[in-house]
PDB file of N, CA and C in Angstrom:
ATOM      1  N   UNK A   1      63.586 114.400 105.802  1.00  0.00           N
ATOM      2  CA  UNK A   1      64.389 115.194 104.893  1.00  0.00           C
ATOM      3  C   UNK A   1      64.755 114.372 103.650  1.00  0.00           C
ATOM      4  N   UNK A   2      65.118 113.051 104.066  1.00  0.00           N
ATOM      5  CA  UNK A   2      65.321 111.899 103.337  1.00  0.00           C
ATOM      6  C   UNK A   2      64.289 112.484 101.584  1.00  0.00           C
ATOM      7  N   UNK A   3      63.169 112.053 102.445  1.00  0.00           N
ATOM      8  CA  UNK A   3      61.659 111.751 101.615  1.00  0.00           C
ATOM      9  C   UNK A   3      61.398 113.054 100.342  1.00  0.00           C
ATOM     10  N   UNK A   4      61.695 113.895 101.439  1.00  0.00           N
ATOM     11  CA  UNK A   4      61.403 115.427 100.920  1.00  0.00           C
ATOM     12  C   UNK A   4      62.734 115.647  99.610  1.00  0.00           C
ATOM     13  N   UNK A   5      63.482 115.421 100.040  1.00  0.00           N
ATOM     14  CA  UNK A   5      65.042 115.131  98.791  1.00  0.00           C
ATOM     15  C   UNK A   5      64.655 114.584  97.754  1.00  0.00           C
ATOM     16  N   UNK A   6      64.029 113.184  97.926  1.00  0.00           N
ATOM     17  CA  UNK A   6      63.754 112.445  96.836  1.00  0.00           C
ATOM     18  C   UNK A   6      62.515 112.416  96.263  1.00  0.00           C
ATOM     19  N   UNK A   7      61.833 112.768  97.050  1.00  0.00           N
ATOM     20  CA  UNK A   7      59.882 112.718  96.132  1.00  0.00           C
ATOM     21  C   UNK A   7      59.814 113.953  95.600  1.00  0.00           C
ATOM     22  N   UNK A   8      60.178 114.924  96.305  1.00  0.00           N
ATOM     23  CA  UNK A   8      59.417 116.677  96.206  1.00  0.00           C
ATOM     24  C   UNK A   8      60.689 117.060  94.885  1.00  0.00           C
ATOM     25  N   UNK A   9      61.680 116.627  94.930  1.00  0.00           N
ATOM     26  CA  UNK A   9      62.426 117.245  93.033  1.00  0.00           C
ATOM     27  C   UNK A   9      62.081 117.064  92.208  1.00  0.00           C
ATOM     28  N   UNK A  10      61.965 117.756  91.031  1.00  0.00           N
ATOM     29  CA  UNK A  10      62.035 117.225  89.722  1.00  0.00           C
ATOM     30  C   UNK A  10      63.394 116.866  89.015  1.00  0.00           C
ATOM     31  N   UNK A  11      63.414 115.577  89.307  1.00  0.00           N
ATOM     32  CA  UNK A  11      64.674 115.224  88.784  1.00  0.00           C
ATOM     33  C   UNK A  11      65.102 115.204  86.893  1.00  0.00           C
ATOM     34  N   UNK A  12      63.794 115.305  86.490  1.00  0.00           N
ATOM     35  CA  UNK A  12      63.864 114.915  85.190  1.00  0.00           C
ATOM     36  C   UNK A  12      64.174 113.773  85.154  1.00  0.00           C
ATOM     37  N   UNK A  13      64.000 113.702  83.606  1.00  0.00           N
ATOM     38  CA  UNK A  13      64.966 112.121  83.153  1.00  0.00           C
ATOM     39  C   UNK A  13      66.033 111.692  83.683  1.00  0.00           C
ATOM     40  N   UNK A  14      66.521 110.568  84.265  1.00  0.00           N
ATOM     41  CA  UNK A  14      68.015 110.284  84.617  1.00  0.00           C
ATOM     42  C   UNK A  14      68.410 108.852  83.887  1.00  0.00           C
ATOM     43  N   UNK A  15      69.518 109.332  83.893  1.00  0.00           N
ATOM     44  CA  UNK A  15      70.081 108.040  83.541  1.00  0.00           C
ATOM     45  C   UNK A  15      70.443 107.057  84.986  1.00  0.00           C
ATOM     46  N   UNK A  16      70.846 107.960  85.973  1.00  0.00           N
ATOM     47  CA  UNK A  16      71.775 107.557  87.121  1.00  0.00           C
ATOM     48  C   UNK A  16      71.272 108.756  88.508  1.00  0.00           C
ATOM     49  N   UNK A  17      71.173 108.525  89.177  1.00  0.00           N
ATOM     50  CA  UNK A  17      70.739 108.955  90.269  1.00  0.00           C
ATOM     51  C   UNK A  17      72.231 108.350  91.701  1.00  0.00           C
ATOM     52  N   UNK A  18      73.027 109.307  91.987  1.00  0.00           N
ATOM     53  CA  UNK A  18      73.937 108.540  92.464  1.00  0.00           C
ATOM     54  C   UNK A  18      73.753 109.286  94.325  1.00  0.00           C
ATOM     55  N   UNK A  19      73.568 108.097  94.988  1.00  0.00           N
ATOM     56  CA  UNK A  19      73.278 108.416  96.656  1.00  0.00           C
ATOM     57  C   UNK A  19      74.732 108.319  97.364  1.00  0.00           C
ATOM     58  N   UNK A  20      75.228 109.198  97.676  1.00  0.00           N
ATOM     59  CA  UNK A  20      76.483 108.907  99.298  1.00  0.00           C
ATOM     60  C   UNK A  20      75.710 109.162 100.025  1.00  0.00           C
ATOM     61  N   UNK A  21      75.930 107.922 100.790  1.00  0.00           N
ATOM     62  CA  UNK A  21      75.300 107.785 102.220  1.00  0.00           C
ATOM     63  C   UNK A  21      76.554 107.674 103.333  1.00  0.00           C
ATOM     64  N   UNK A  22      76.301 107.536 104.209  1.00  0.00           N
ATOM     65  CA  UNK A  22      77.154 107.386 105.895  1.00  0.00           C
ATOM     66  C   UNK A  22      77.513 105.396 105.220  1.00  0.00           C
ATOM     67  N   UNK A  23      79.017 105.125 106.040  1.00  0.00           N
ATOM     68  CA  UNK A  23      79.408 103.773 105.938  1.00  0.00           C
ATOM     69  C   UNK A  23      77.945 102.924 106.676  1.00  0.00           C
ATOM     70  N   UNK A  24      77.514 101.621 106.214  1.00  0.00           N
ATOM     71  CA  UNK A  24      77.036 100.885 107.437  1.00  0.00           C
ATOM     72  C   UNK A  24      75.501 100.650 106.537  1.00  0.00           C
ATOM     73  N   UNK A  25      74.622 100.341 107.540  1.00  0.00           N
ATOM     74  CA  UNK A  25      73.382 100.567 107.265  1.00  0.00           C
ATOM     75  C   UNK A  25      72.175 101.099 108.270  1.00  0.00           C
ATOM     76  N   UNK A  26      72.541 102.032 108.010  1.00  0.00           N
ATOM     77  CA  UNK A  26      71.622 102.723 109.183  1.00  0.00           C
ATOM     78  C   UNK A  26      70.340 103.602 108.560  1.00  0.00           C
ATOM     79  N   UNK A  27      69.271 104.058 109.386  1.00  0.00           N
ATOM     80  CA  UNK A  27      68.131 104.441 109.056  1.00  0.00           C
ATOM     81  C   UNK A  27      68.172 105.065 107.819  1.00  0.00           C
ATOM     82  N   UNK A  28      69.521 105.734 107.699  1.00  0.00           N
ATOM     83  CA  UNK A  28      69.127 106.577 105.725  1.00  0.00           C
ATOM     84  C   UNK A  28      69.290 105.426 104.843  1.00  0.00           C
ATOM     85  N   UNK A  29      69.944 104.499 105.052  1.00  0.00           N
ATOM     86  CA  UNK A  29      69.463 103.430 104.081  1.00  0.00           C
ATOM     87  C   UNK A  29      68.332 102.752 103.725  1.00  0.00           C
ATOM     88  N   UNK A  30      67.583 102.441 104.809  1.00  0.00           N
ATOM     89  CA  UNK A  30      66.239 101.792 104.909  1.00  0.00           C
ATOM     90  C   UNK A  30      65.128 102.635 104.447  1.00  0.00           C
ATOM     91  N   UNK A  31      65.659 104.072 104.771  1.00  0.00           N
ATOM     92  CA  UNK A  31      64.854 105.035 104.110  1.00  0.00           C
ATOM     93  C   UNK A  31      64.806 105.196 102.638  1.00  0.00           C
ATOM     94  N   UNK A  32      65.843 105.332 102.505  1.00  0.00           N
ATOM     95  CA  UNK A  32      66.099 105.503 100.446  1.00  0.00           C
ATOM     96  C   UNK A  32      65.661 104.280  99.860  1.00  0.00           C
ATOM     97  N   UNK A  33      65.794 103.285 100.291  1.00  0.00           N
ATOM     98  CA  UNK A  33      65.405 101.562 100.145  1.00  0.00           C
ATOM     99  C   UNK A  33      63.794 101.630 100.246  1.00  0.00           C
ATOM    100  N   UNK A  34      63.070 102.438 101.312  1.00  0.00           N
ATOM    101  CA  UNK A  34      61.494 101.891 100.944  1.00  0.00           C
ATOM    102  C   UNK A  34      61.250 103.166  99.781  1.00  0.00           C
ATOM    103  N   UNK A  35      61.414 104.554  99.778  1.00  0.00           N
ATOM    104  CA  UNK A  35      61.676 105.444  98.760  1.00  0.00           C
ATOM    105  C   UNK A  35      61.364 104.536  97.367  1.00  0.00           C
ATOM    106  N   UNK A  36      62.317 103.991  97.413  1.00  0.00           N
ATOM    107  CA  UNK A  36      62.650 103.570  96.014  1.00  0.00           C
ATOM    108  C   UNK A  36      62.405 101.856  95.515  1.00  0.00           C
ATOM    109  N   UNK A  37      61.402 101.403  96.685  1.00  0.00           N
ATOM    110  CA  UNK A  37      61.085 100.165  96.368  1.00  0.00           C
ATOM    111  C   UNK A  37      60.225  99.950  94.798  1.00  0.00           C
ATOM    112  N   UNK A  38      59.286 101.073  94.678  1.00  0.00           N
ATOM    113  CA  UNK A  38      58.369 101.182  93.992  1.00  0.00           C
ATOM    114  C   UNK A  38      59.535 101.543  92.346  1.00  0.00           C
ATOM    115  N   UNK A  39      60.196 102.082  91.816  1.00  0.00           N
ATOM    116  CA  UNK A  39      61.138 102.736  90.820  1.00  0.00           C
ATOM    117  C   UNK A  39      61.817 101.583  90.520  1.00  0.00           C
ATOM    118  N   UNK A  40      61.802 100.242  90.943  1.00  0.00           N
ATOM    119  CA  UNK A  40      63.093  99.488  90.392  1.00  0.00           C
ATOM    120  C   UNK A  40      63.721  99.480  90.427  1.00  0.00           C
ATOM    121  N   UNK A  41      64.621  99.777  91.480  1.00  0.00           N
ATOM    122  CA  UNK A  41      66.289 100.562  91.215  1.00  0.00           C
ATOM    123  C   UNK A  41      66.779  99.459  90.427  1.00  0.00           C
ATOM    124  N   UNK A  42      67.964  99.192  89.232  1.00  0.00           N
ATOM    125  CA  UNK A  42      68.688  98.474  89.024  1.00  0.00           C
ATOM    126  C   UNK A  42      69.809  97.687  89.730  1.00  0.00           C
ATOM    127  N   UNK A  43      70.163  98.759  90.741  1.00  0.00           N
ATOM    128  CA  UNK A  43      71.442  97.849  91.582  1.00  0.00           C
ATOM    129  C   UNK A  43      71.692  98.825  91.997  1.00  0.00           C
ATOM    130  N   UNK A  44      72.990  98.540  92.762  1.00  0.00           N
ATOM    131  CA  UNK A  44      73.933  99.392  93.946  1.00  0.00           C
ATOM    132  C   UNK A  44      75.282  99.309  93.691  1.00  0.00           C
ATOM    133  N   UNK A  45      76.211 100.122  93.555  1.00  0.00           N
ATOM    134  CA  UNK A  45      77.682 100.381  93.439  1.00  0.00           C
ATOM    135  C   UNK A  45      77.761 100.859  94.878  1.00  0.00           C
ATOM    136  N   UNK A  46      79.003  99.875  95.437  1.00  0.00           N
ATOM    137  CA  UNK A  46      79.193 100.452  96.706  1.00  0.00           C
ATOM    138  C   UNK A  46      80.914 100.867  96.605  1.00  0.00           C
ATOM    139  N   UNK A  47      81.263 101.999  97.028  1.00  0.00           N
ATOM    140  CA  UNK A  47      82.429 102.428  97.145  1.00  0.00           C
ATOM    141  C   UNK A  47      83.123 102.252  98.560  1.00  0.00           C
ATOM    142  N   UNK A  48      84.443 101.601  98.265  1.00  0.00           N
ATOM    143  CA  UNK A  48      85.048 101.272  99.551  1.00  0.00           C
ATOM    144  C   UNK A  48      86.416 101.706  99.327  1.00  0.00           C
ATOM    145  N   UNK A  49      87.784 101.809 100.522  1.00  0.00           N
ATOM    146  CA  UNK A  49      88.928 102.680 100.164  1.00  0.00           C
ATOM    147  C   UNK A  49      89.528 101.145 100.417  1.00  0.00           C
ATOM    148  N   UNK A  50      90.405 101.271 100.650  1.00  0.00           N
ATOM    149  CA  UNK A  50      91.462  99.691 100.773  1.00  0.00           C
ATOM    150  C   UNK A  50      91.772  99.107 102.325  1.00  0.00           C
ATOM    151  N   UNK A  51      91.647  99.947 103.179  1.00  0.00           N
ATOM    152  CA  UNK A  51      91.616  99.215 104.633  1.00  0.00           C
ATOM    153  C   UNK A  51      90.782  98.273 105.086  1.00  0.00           C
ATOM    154  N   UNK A  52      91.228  97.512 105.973  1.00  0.00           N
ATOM    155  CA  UNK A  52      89.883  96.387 106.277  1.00  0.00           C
ATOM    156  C   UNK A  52      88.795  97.286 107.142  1.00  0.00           C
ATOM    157  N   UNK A  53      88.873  98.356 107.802  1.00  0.00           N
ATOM    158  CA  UNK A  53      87.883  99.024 108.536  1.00  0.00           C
ATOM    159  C   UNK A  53      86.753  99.494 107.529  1.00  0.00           C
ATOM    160  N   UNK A  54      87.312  99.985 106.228  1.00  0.00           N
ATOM    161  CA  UNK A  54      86.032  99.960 105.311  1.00  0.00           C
ATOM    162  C   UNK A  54      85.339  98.970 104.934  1.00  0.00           C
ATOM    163  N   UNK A  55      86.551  97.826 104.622  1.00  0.00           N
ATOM    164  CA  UNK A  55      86.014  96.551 103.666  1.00  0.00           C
ATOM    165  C   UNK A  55      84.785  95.926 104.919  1.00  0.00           C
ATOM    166  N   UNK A  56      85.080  96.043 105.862  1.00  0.00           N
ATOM    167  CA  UNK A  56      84.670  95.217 107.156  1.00  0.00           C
ATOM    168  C   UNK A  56      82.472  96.146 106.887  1.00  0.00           C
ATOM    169  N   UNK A  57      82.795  97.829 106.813  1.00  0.00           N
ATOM    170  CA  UNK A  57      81.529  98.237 106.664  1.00  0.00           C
ATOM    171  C   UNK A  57      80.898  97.578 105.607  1.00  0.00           C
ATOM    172  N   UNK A  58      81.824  97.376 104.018  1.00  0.00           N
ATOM    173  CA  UNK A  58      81.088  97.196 102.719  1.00  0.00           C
ATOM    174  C   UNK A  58      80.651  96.316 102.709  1.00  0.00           C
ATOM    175  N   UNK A  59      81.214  94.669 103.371  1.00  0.00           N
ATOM    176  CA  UNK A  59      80.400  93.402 103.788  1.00  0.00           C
ATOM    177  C   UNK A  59      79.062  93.764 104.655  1.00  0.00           C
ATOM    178  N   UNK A  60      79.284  94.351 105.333  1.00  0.00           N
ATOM    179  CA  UNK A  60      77.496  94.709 106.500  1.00  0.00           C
ATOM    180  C   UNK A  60      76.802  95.401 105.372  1.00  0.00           C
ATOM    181  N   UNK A  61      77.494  96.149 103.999  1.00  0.00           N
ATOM    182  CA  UNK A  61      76.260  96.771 103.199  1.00  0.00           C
ATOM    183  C   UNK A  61      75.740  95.529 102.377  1.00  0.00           C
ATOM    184  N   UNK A  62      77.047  94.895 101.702  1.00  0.00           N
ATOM    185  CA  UNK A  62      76.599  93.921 100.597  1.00  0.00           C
ATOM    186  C   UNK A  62      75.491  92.598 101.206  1.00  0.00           C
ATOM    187  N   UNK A  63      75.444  92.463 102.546  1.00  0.00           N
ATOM    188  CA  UNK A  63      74.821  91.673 103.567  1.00  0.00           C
ATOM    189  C   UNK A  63      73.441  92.255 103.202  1.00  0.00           C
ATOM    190  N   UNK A  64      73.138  93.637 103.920  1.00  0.00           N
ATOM    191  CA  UNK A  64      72.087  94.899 103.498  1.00  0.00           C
ATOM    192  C   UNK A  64      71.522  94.763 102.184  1.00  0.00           C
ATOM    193  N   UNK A  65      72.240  94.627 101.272  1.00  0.00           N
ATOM    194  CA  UNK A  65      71.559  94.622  99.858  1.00  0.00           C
ATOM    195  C   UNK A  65      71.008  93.553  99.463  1.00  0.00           C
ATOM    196  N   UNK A  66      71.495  92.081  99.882  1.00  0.00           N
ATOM    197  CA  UNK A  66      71.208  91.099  99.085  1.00  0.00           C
ATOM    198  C   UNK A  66      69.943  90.370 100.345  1.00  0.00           C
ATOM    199  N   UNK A  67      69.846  90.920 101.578  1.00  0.00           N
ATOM    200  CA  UNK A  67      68.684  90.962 102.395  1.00  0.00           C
ATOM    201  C   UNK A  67      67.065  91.571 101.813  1.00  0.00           C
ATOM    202  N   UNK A  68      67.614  92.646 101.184  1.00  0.00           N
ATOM    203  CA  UNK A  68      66.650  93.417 100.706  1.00  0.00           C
ATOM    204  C   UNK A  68      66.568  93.640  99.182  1.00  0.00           C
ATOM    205  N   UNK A  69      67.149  92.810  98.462  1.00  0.00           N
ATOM    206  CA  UNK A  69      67.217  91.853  97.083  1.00  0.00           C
ATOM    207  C   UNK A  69      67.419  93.303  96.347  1.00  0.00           C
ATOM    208  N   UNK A  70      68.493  93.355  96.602  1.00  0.00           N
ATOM    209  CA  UNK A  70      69.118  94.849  95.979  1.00  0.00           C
ATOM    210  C   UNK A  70      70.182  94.591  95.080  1.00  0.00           C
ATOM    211  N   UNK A  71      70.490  94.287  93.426  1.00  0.00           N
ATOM    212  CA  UNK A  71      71.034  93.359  92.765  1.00  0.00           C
ATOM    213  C   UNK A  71      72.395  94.508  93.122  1.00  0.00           C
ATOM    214  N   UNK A  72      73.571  93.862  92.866  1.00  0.00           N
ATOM    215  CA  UNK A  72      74.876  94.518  93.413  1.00  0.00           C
ATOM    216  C   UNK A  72      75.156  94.661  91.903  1.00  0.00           C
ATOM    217  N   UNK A  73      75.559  95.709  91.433  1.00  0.00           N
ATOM    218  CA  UNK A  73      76.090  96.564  90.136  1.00  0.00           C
ATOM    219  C   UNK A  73      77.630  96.032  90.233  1.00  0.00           C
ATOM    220  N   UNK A  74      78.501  96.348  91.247  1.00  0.00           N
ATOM    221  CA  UNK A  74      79.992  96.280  91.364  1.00  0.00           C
ATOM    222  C   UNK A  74      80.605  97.017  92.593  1.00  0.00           C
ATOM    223  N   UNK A  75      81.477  96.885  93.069  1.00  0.00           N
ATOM    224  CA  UNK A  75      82.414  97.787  93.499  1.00  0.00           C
ATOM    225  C   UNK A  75      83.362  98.434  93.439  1.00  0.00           C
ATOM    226  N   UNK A  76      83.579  99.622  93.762  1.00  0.00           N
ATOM    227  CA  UNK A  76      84.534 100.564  93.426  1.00  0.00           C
ATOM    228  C   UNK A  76      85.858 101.035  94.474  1.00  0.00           C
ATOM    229  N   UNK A  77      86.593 101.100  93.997  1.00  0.00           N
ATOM    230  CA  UNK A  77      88.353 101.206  95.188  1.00  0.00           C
ATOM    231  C   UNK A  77      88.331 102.702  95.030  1.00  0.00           C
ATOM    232  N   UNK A  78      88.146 103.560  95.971  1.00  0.00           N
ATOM    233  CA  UNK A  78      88.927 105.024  96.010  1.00  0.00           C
ATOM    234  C   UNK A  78      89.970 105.435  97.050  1.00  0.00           C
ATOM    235  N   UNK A  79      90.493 105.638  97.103  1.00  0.00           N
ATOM    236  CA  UNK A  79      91.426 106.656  97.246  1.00  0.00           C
ATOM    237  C   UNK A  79      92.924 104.956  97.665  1.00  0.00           C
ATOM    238  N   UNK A  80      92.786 104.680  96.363  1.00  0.00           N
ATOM    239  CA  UNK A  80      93.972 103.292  96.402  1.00  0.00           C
ATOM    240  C   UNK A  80      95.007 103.723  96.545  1.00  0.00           C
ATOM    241  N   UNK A  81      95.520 104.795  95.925  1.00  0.00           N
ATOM    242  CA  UNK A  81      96.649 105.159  96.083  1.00  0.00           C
ATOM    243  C   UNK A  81      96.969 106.759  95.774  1.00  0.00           C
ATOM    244  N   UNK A  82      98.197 107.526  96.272  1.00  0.00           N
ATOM    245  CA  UNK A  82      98.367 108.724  96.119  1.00  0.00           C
ATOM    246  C   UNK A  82      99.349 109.131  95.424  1.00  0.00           C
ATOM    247  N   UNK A  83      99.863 110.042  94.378  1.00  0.00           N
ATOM    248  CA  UNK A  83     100.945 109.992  93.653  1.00  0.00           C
ATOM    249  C   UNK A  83     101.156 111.883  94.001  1.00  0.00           C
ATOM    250  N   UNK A  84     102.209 112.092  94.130  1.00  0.00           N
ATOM    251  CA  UNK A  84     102.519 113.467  94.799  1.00  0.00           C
ATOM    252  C   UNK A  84     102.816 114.301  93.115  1.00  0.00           C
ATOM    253  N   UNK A  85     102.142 115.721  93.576  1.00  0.00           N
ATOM    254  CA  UNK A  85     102.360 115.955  91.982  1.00  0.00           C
ATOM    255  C   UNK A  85     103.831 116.576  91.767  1.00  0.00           C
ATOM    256  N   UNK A  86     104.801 116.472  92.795  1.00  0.00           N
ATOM    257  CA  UNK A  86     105.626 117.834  92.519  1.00  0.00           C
ATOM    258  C   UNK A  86     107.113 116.411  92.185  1.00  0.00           C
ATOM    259  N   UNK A  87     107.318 114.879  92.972  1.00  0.00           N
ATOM    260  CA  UNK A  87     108.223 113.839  92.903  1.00  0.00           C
ATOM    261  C   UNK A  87     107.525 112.959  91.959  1.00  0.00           C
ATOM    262  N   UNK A  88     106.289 112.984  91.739  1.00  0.00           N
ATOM    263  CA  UNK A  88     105.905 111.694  90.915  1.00  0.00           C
ATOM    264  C   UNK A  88     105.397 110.361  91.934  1.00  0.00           C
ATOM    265  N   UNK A  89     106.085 110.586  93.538  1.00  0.00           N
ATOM    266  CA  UNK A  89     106.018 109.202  94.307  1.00  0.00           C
ATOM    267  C   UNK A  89     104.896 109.004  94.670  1.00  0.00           C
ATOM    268  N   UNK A  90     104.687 107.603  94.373  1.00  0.00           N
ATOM    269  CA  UNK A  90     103.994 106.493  94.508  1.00  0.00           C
ATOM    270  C   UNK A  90     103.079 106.763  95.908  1.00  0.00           C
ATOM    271  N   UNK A  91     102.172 106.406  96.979  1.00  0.00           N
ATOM    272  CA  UNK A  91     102.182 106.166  98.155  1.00  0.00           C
ATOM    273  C   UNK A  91     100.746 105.277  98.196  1.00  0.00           C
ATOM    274  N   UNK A  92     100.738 104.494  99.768  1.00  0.00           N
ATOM    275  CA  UNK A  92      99.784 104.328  99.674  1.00  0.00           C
ATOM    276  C   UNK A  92      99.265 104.418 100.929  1.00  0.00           C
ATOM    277  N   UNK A  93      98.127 105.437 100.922  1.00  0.00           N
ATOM    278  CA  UNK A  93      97.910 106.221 102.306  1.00  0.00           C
ATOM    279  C   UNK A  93      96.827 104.594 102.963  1.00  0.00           C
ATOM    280  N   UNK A  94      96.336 104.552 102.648  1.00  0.00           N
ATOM    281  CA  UNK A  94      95.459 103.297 102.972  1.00  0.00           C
ATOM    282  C   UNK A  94      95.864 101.915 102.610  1.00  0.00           C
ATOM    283  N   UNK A  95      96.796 101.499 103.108  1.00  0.00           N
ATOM    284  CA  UNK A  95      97.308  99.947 102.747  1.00  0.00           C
ATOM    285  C   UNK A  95      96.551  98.936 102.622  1.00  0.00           C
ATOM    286  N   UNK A  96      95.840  98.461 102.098  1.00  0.00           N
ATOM    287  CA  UNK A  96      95.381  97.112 101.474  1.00  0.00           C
ATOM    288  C   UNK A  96      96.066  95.529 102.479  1.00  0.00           C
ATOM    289  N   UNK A  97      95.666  96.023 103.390  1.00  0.00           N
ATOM    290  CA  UNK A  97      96.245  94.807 104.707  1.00  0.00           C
ATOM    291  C   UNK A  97      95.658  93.486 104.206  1.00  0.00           C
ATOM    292  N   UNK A  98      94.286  93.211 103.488  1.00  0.00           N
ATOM    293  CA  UNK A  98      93.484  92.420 103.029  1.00  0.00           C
ATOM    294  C   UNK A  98      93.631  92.001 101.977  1.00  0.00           C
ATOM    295  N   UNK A  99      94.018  92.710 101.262  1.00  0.00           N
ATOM    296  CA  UNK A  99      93.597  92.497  99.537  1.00  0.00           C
ATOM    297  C   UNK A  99      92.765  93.954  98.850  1.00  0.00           C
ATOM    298  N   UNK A 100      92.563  94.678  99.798  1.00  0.00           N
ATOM    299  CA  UNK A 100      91.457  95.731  99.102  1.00  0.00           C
ATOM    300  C   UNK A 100      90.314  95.790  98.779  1.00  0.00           C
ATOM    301  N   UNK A 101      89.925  96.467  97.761  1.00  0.00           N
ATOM    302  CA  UNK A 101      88.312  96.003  97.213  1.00  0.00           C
ATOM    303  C   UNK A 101      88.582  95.325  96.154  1.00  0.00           C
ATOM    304  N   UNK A 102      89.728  94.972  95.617  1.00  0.00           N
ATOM    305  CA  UNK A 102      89.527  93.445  94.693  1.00  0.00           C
ATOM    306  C   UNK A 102      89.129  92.569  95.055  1.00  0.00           C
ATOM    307  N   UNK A 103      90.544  91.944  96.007  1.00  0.00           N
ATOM    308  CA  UNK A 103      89.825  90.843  97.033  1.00  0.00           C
ATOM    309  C   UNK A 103      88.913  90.206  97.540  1.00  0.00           C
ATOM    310  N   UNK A 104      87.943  91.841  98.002  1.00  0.00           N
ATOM    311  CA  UNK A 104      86.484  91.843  98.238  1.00  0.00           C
ATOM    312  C   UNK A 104      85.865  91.019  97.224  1.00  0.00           C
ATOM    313  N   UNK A 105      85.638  92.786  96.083  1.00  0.00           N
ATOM    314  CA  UNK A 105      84.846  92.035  95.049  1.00  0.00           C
ATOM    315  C   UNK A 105      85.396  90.578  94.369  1.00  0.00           C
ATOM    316  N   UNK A 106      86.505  90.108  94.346  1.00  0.00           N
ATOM    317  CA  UNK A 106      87.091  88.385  94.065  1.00  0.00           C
ATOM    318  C   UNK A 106      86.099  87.692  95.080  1.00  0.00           C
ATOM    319  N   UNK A 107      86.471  88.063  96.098  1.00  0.00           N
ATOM    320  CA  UNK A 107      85.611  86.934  97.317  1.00  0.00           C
ATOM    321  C   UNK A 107      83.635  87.027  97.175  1.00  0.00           C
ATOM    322  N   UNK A 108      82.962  87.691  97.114  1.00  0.00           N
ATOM    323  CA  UNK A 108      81.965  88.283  96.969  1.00  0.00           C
ATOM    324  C   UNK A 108      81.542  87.577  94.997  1.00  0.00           C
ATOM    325  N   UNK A 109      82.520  87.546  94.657  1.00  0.00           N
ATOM    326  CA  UNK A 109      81.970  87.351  93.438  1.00  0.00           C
ATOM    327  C   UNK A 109      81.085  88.355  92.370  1.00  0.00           C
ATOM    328  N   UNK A 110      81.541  89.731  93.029  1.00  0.00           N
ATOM    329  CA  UNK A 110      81.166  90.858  91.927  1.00  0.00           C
ATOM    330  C   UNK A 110      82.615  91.627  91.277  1.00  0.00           C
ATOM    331  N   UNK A 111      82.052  92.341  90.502  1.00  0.00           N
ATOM    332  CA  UNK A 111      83.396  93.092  89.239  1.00  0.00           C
ATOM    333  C   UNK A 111      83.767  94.402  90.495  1.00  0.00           C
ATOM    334  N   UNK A 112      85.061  94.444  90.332  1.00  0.00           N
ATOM    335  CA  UNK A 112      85.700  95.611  90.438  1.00  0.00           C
ATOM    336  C   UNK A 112      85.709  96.579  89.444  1.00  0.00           C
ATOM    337  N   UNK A 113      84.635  97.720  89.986  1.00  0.00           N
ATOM    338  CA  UNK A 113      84.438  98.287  88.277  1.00  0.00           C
ATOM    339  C   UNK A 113      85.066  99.752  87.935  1.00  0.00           C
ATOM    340  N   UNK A 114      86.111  99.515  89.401  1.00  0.00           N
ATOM    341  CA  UNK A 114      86.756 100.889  88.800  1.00  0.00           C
ATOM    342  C   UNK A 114      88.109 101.198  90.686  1.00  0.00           C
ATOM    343  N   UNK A 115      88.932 101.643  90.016  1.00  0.00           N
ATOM    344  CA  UNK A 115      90.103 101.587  91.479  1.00  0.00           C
ATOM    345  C   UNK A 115      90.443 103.121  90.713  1.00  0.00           C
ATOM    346  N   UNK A 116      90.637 103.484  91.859  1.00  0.00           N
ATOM    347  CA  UNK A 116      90.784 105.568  92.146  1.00  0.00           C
ATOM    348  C   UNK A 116      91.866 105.901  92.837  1.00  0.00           C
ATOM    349  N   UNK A 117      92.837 106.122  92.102  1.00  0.00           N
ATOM    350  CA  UNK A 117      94.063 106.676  92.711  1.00  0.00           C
ATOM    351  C   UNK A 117      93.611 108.152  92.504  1.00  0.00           C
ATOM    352  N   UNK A 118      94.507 108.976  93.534  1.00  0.00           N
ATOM    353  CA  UNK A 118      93.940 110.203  93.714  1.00  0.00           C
ATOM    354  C   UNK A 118      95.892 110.865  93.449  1.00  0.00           C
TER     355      UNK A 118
END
């Protein structure tokens, strides 16, 4: 289904072609990865939320990418924080026990290229 998604469209021109996949690296990765061995991809933005149960998946991806010489673009923080629309208050549904995906990307040595409060 993978194959059929990505070969059989006409995507036209793109600038950006953007994949959500499942956390981890499992067979749809390896799939989109030989897919697209041939195209060059430029890199990978991996999106992670602020708990260590994500950060813990985004290390097994960034592991995944640089195995399979997949240049890392940056990472991205979503759902950092929640602001209620009716008090204005602050929250933060996913606490940053770690540091977050700064931390990450600090430790890792790539840009944080974008944090998503919702």
């Amino acid at each position: 289904m993978i194959k059929e998604f990505l070969c059989s469209v006409d995507w036209g021109d793109l600038d950006y072609l953007i994949i959500d996949t499942p956390p981890g690296t499992s067979d749809e990765h390896l799939a989109i990865v030989s897919l697209f061995k041939q195209s060059k991809v430029n890199g990978a933005v991996i999106v992670t939320t602020p708990q260590e149960v994500a950060l813990s998946d985004v290390r097994k991806e960034i592991s995944f990418c640089r195995k399979l010489k997949i240049p890392m673009i940056g990472l991205v923080e979503n759902m950092a924080s929640y602001t209620c629309t009716k008090c204005q208050t602050k929250s933060q549904i996913f606490p940053a026990t770690s540091g977050g995906g700064a931390a990450l990307a600090a430790s890792e040595n790539y840009s944080l290229l974008l944090f998503i409060a919702t």
